[in-house]
Protein backbone atom coordinates (compact mmCIF):
# COMPACT_ATOMS: atom_id res chain seq x y z
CA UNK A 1 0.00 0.00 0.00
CA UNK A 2 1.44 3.78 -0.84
CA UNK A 3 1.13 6.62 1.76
CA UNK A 4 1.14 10.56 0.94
CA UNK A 5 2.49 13.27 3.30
CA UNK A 6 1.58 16.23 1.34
CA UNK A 7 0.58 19.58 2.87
CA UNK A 8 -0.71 22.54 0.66
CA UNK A 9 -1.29 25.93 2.76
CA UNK A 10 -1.74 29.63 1.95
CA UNK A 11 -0.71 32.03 4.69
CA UNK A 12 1.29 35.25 5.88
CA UNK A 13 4.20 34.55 7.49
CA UNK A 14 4.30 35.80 11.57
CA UNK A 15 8.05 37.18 11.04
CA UNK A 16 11.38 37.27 9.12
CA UNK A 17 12.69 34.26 8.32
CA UNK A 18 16.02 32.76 9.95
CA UNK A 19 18.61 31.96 8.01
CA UNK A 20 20.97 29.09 9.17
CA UNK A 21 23.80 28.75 6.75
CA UNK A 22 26.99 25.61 6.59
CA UNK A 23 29.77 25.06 5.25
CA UNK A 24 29.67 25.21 1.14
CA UNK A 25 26.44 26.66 0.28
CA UNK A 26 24.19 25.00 2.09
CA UNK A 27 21.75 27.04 4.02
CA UNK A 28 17.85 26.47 6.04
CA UNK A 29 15.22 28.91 6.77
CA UNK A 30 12.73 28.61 9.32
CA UNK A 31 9.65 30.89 9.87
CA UNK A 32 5.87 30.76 11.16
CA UNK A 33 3.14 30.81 8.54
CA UNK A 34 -0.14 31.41 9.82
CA UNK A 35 -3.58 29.78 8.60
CA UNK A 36 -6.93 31.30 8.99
CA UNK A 37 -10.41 29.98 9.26
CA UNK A 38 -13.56 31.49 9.91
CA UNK A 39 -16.95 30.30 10.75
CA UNK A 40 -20.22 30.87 12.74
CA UNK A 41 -21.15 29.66 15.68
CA UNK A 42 -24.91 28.29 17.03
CA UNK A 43 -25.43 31.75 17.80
CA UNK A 44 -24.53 33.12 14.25
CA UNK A 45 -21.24 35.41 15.92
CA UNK A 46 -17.99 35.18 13.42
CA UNK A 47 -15.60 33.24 15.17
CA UNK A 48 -11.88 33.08 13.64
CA UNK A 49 -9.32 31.18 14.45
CA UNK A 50 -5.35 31.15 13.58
CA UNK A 51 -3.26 28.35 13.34
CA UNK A 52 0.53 28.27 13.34
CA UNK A 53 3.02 26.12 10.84
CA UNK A 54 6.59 25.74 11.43
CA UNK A 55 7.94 26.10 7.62
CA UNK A 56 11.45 24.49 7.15
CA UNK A 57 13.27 25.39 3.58
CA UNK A 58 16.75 24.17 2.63
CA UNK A 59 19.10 25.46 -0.11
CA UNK A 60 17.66 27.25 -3.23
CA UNK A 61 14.78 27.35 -1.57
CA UNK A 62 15.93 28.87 1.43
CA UNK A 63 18.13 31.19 -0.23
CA UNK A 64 14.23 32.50 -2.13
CA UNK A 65 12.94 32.94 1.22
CA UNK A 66 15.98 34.67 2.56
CA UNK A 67 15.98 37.24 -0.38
CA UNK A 68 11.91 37.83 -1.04
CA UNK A 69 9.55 37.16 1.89
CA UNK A 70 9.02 39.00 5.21
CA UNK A 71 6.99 39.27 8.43
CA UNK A 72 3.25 39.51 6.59
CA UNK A 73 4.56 37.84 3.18
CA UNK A 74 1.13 36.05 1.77
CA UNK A 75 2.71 32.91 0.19
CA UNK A 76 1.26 29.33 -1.19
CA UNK A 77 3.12 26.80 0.35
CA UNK A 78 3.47 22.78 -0.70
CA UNK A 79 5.80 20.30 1.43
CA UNK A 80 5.48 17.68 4.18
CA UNK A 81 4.94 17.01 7.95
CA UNK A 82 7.96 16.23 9.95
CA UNK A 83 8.05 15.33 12.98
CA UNK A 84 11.25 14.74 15.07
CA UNK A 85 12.43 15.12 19.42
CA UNK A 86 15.26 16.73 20.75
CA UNK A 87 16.89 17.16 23.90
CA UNK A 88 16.44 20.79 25.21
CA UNK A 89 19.04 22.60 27.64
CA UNK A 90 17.69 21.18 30.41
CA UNK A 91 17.77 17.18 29.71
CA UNK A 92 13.73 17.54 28.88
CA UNK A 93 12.84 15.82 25.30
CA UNK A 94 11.12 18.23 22.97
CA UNK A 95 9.09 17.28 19.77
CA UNK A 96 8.31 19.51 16.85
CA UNK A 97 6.29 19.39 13.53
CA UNK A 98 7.24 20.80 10.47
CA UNK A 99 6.30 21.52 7.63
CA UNK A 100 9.33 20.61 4.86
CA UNK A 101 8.56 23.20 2.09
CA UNK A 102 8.79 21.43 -1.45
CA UNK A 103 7.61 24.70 -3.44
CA UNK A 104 6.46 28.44 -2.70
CA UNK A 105 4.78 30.74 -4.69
CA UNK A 106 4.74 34.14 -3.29
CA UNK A 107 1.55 36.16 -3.84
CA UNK A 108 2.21 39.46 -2.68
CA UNK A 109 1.76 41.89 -5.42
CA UNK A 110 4.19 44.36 -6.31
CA UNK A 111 4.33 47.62 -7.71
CA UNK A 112 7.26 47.83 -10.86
CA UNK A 113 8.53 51.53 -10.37
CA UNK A 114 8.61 52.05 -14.23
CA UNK A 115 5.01 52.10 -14.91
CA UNK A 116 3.24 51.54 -11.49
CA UNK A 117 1.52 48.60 -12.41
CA UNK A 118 1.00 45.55 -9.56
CA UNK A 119 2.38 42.11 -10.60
CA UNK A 120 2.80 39.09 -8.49
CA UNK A 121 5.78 39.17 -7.19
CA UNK A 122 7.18 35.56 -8.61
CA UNK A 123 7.16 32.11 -8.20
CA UNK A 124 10.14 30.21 -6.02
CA UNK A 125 9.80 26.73 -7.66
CA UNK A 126 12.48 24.44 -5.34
CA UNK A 127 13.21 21.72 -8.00
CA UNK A 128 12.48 22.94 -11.68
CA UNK A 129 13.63 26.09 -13.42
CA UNK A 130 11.35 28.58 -15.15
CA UNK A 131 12.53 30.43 -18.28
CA UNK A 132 12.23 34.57 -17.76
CA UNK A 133 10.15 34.45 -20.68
CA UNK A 134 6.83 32.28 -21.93
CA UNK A 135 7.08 31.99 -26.06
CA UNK A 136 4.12 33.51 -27.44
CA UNK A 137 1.92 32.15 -29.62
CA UNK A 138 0.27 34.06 -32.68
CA UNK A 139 -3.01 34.15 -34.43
CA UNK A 140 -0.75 33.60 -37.84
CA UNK A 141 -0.09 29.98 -36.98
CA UNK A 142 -1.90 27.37 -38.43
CA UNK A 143 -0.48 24.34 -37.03
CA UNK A 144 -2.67 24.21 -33.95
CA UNK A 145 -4.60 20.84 -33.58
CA UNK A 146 -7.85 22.81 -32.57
């Protein structure tokens, strides 16, 4: 039988990421992303509640996070949940869950000083590269199968 640990979230992050960095160019970020839900309760009031994610990113991926997102970044995350236990200062074991970013795509807009028009302000994709530029395609050509 096949399992799936996959974890999909939009959220802001609570604060600047931390950058770890080792020997070579290795490097890990860590920061808070918050969730949001909101629903009514039996007596029709607006109740909303926040929940916290510890994000992990290594390398590349880290290094995007280190260069483009902030405290209140809006950001689509995908990863996985890991969970591991440490040994704190004081001899007491600790666990923590993560979540093991895979991908970001940061959905801030941004304003390009040229013209003043808002964009998204990119895509951080941790395993494939994006060209700068998407060919376009004209109404001239004919070779479409539609």
């Amino acid at each position: 039988m096949r399992t799936l640990n996959k974890v999909q979230l939009i959220g802001r992050l609570g604060k600047d990421p931390e950058v770890q960095k080792f020997e070579g160019d290795s490097m890990v970020v860590r920061f808070p992303l918050a969730t949001n839900e909101s629903y009514k309760d039996r007596n029709g009031n607006l109740v909303e509640t926040t929940d916290w994610h510890n994000v992990v990113a290594w390398r590349g991926l880290a290094k995007i996070a280190e260069n483009f997102l902030k405290k209140g970044s809006s950001i689509y995350l995908e990863g996985k949940i890991k969970s591991r236990s440490y040994d704190d200062k004081d001899g007491n074991k600790r666990y923590v869950t993560e979540i093991v970013a895979d991908n970001l795509i940061m959905l801030d807009k941004k304003e390009d000083p040229s013209d003043g028009i808002k964009t998204n302000a990119g895509v951080a994709p941790s395993k494939t590269n994006i060209p700068n530029s998407i060919p376009s395609v004209s109404d001239d050509d004919n070779d479409l199968p539609f």
